[in-house]
Protein backbone atom coordinates (compact mmCIF):
# COMPACT_ATOMS: atom_id res chain seq x y z
CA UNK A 1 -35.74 -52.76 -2.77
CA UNK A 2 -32.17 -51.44 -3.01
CA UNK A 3 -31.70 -48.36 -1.40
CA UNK A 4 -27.90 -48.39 -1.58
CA UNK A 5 -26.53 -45.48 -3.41
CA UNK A 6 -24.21 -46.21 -6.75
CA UNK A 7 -21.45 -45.58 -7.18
CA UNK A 8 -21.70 -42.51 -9.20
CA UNK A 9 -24.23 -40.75 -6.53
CA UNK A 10 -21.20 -41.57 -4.08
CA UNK A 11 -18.61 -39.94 -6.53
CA UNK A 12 -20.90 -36.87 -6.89
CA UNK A 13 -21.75 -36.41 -3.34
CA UNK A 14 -17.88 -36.75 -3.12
CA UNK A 15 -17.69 -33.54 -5.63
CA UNK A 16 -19.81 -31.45 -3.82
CA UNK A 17 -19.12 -31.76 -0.61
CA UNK A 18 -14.84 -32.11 -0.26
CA UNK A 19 -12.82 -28.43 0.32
CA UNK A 20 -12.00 -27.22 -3.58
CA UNK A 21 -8.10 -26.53 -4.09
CA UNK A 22 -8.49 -23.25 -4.24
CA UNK A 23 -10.71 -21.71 -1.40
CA UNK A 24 -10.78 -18.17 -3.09
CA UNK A 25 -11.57 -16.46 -6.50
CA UNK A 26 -8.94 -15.28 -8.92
CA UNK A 27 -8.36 -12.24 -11.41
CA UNK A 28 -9.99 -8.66 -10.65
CA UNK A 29 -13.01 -8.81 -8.12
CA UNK A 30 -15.03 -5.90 -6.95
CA UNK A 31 -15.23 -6.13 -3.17
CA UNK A 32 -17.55 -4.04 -0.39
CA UNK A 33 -17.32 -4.13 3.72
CA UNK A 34 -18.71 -1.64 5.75
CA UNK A 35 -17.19 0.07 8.32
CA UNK A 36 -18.42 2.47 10.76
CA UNK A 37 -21.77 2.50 9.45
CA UNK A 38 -20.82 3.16 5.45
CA UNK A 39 -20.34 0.59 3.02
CA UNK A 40 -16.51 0.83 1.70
CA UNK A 41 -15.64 -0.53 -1.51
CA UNK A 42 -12.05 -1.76 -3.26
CA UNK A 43 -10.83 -3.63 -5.98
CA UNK A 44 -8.85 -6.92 -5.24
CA UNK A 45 -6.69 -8.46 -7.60
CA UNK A 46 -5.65 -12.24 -7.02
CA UNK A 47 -3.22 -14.35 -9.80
CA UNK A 48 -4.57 -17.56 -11.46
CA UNK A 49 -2.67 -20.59 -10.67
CA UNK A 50 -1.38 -19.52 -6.96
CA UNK A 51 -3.06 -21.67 -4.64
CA UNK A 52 -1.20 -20.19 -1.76
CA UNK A 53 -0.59 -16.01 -1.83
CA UNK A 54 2.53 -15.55 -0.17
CA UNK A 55 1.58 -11.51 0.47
CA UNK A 56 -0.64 -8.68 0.44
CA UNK A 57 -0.42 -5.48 -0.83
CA UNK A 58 -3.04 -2.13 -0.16
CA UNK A 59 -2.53 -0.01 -3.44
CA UNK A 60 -4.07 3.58 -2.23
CA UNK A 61 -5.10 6.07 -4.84
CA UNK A 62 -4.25 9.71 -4.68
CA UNK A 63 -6.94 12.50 -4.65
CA UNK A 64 -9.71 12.60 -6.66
CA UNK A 65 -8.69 9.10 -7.86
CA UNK A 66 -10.51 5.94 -7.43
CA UNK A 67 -8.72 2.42 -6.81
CA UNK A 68 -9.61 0.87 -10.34
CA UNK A 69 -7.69 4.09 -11.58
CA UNK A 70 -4.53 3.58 -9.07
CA UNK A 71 -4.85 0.00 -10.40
CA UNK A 72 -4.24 0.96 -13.85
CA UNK A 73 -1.68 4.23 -13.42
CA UNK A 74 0.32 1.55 -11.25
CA UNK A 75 -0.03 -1.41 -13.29
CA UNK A 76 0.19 -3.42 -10.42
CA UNK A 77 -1.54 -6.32 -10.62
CA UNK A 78 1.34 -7.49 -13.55
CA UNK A 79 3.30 -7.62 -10.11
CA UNK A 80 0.84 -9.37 -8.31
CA UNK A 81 0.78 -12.10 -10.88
CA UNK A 82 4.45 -12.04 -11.14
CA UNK A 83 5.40 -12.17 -7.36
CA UNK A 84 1.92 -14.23 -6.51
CA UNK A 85 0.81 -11.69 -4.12
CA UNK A 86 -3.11 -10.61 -3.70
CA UNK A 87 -3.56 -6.92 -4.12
CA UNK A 88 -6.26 -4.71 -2.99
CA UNK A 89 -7.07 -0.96 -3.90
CA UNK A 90 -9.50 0.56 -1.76
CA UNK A 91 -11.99 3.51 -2.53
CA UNK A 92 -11.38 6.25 -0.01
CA UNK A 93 -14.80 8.55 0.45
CA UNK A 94 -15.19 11.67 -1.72
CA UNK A 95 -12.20 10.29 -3.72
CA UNK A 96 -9.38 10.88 -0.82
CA UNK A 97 -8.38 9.67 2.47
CA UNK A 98 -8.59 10.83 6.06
CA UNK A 99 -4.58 10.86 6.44
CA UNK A 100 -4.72 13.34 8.95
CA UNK A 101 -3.95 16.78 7.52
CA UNK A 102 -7.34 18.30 7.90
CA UNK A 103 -8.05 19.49 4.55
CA UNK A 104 -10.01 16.67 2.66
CA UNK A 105 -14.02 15.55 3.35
CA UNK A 106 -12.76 12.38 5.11
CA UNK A 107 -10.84 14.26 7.47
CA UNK A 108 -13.50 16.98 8.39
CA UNK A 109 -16.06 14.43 8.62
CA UNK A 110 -14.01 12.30 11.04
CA UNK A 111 -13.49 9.12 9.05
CA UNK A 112 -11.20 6.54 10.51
CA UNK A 113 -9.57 5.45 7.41
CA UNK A 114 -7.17 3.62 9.71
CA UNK A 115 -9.72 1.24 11.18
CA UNK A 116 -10.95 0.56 7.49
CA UNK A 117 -7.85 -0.29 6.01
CA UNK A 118 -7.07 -2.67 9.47
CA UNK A 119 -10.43 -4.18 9.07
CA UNK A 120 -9.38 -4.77 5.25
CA UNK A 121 -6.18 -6.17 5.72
CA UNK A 122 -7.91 -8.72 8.24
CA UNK A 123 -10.28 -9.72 6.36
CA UNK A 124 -8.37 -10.41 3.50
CA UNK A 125 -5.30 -11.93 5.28
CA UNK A 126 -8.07 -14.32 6.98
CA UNK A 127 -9.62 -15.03 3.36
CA UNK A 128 -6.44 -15.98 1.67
CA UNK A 129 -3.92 -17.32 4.38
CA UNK A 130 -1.73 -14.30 3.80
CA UNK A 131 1.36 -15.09 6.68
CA UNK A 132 2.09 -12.58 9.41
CA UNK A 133 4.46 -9.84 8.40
CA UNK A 134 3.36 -10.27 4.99
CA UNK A 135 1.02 -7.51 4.05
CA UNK A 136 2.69 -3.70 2.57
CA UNK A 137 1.18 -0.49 1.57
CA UNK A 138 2.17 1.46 -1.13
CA UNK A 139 -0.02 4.67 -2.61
CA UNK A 140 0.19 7.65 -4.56
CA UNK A 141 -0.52 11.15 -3.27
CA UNK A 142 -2.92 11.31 -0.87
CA UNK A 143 -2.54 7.71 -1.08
CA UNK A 144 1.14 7.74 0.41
CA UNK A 145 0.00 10.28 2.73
CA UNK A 146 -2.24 7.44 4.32
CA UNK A 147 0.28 4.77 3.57
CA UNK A 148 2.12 7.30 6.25
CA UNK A 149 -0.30 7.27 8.62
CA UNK A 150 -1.47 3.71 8.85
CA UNK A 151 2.06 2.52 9.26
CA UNK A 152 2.48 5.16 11.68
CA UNK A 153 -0.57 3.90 13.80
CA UNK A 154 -0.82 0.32 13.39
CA UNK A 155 2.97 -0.91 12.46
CA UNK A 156 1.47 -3.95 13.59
CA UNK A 157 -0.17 -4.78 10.57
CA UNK A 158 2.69 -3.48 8.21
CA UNK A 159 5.85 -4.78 7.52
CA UNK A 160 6.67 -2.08 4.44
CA UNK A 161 5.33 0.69 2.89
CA UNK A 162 6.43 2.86 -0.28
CA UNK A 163 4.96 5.94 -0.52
CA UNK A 164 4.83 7.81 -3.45
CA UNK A 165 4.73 11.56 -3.94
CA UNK A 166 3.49 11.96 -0.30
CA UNK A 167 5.02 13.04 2.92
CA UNK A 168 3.28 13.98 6.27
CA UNK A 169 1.12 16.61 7.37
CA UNK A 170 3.12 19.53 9.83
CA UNK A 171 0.64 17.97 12.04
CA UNK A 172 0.26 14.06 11.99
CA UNK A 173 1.22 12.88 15.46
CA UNK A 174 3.83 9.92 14.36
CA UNK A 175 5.22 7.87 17.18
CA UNK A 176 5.16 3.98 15.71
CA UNK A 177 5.60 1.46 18.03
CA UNK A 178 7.48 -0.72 15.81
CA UNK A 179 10.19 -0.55 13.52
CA UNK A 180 8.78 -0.16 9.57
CA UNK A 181 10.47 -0.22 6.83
CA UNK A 182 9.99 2.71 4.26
CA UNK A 183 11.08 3.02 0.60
CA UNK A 184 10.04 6.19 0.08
CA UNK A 185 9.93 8.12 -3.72
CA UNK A 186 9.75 11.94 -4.58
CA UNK A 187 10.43 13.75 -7.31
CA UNK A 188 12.29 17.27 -7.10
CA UNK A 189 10.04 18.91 -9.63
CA UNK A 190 6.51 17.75 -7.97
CA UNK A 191 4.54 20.80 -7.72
CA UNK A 192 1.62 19.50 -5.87
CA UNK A 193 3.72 17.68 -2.99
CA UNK A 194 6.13 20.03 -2.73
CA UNK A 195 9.62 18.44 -2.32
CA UNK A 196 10.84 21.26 0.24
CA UNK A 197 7.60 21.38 2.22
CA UNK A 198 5.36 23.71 2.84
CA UNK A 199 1.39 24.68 1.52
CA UNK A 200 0.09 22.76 -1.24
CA UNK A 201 -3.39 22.48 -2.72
CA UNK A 202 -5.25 18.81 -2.85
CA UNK A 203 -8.65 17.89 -2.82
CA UNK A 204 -10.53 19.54 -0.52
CA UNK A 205 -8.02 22.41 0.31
CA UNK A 206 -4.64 23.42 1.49
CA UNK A 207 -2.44 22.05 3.87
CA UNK A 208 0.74 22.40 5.42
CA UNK A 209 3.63 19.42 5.01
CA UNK A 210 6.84 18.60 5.93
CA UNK A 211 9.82 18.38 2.91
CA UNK A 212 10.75 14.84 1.78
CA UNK A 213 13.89 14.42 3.08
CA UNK A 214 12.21 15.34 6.97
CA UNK A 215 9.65 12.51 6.39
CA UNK A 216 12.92 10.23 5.79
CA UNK A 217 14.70 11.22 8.89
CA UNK A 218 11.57 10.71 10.84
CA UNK A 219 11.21 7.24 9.64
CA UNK A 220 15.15 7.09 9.60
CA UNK A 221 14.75 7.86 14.03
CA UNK A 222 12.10 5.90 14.05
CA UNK A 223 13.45 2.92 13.07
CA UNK A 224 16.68 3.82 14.82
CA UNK A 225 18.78 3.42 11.70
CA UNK A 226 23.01 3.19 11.45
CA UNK A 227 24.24 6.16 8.83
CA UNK A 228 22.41 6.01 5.68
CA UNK A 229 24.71 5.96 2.36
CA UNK A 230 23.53 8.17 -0.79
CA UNK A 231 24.40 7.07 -4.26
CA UNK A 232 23.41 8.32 -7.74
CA UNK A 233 21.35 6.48 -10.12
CA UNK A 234 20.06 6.86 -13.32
CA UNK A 235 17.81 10.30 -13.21
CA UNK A 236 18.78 11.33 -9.29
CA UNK A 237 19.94 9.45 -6.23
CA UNK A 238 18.71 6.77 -3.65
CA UNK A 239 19.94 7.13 -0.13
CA UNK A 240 20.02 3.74 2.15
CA UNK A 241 20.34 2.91 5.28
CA UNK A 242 20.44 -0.87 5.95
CA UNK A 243 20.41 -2.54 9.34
CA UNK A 244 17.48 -0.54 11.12
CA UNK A 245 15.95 -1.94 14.57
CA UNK A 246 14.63 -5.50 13.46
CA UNK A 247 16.09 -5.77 10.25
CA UNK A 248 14.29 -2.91 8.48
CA UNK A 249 15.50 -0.79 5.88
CA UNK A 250 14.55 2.83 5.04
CA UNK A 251 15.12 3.94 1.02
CA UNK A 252 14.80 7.25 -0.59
CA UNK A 253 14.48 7.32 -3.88
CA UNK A 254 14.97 11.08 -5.38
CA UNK A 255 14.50 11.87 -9.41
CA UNK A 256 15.56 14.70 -10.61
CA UNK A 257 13.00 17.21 -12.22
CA UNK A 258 9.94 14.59 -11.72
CA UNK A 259 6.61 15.81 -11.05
CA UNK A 260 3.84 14.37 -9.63
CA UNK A 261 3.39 11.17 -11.60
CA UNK A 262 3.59 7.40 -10.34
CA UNK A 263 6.92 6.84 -12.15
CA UNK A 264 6.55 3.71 -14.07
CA UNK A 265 9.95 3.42 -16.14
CA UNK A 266 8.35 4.99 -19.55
CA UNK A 267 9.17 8.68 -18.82
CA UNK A 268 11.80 8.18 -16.46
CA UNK A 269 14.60 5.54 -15.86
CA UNK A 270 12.73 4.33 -12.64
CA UNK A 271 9.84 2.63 -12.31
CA UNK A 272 8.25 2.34 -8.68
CA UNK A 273 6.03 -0.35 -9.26
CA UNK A 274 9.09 -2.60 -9.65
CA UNK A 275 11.37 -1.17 -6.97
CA UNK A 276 8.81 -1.19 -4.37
CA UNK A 277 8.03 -4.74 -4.71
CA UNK A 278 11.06 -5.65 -4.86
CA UNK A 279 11.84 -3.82 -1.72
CA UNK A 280 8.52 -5.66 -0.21
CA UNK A 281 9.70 -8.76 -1.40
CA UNK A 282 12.95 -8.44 0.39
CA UNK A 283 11.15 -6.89 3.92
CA UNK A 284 8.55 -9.26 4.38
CA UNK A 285 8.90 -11.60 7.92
């Protein structure tokens, strides 16, 4: 008796068993990893038709938002498709993030937000074959507080951030240990992030932060910067300085009577979502 197999049983064994062309799922997948004991969860966002993501990008919500809602106030994954990046927005517990200024849950309980969002970006830069130096960090609020932070404690995962609406607590410790570079956006009229500094209410209580513009010359030290340049643009003025320590750039973007809303070119003549990619885009190793 024959025992050979045909040549179709050959083909499909063939089908089953070589690597598929794409090694990872596309279009808007909920996603769970847990991390000191508690199971995290995020939304991920990957483009059809990219069989190779050439970035990553951690989308962090503000306070008493959720990542599917950062998702959609930042419509973000239109960039992702456009720039074929993967983007992730990650659910930080009781709605906020442990970004160091003491006043929300995640902070008083002791959560290391930091180690999540490391463990996140290596498990998704493993997953899709994102290349060193090619994962950023952009949130709103809250979110761009711990956009801050992380970049602050692990620059080695970072090659950009963008933080929106968000500066630093009086007392985050900051020393990086490598350059960053930081596009950072405030409005003058924000009345929950005060633009000058000082108290402000968010979820979970008050807190004490420094004014925009200190953030910036932090960052602007940090990254031992030449002179930055200030021009006006449409709505307020960006100030620049190019040729930082290792090729970073720090931005600061400042509009004129804007509040605390992710500015997304509707309302106002500037739309983050855009700039900041394009500023990834250009930062990226």
């Amino acid at each position: 008796m024959n025992r050979r197999p045909t040549a179709l049983v050959v083909a499909l064994l063939l089908l089953f068993t070589l690597p598929a062309k794409h090694a990872y799922a596309t279009g808007d997948l909920p996603g769970a990893l847990t991390f000191g004991g508690v199971q995290r969860t995020y939304v991920l966002h990957a483009p059809a038709g990219v069989q190779h993501p050439s970035a990553l990008v951690l989308n962090l919500h503000g306070g008493s938002q959720t990542g599917r809602k950062q998702a959609a106030a930042t419509n973000y994954n239109a960039i992702a498709d456009q720039y074929g990046w993967v983007v992730a927005y990650p659910d930080g517990i009781d709605f906020s993030w442990a970004d160091g200024r003491g006043a929300a849950a995640p902070d008083r309980q002791g959560v290391d937000d930091v180690g999540f969002l490391a463990t996140l970006i290596g498990r998704l830069t493993h997953d899709y074959g994102i290349p060193p130096g090619r994962v950023f960090v952009t949130g709103m609020s809250a979110g761009g507080f711990m956009a801050n932070r992380l970049a602050c404690e692990r620059p080695d995962l970072v090659a950009a951030i963008a933080p929106v609406s968000s500066t630093l607590g009086v007392n985050v410790h900051c020393n990086p240990s490598k350059p960053v570079s930081v596009l950072a956006i405030h409005g003058t009229a924000d009345k929950v992030v005060p633009y000058k500094g000082g108290r402000m209410i968010g979820r979970g209580g008050a807190s004490t932060v420094v004014s925009a513009p200190t953030m910036v010359d932090r960052w602007l030290a940090f990254d031992r910067c030449p002179p930055a340049t200030t021009t006006s643009i449409d709505g307020g003025k960006r100030l620049v300085a190019f040729g930082c320590a290792d090729g970073t750039e720090v931005t600061f973007v400042t509009i004129d009577g804007w509040g605390h809303t992710w500015p997304l070119g509707r309302a106002t003549a500037f739309d983050a979502s855009q700039a900041s990619a394009q500023f990834f885009a250009a930062h990226g190793a």
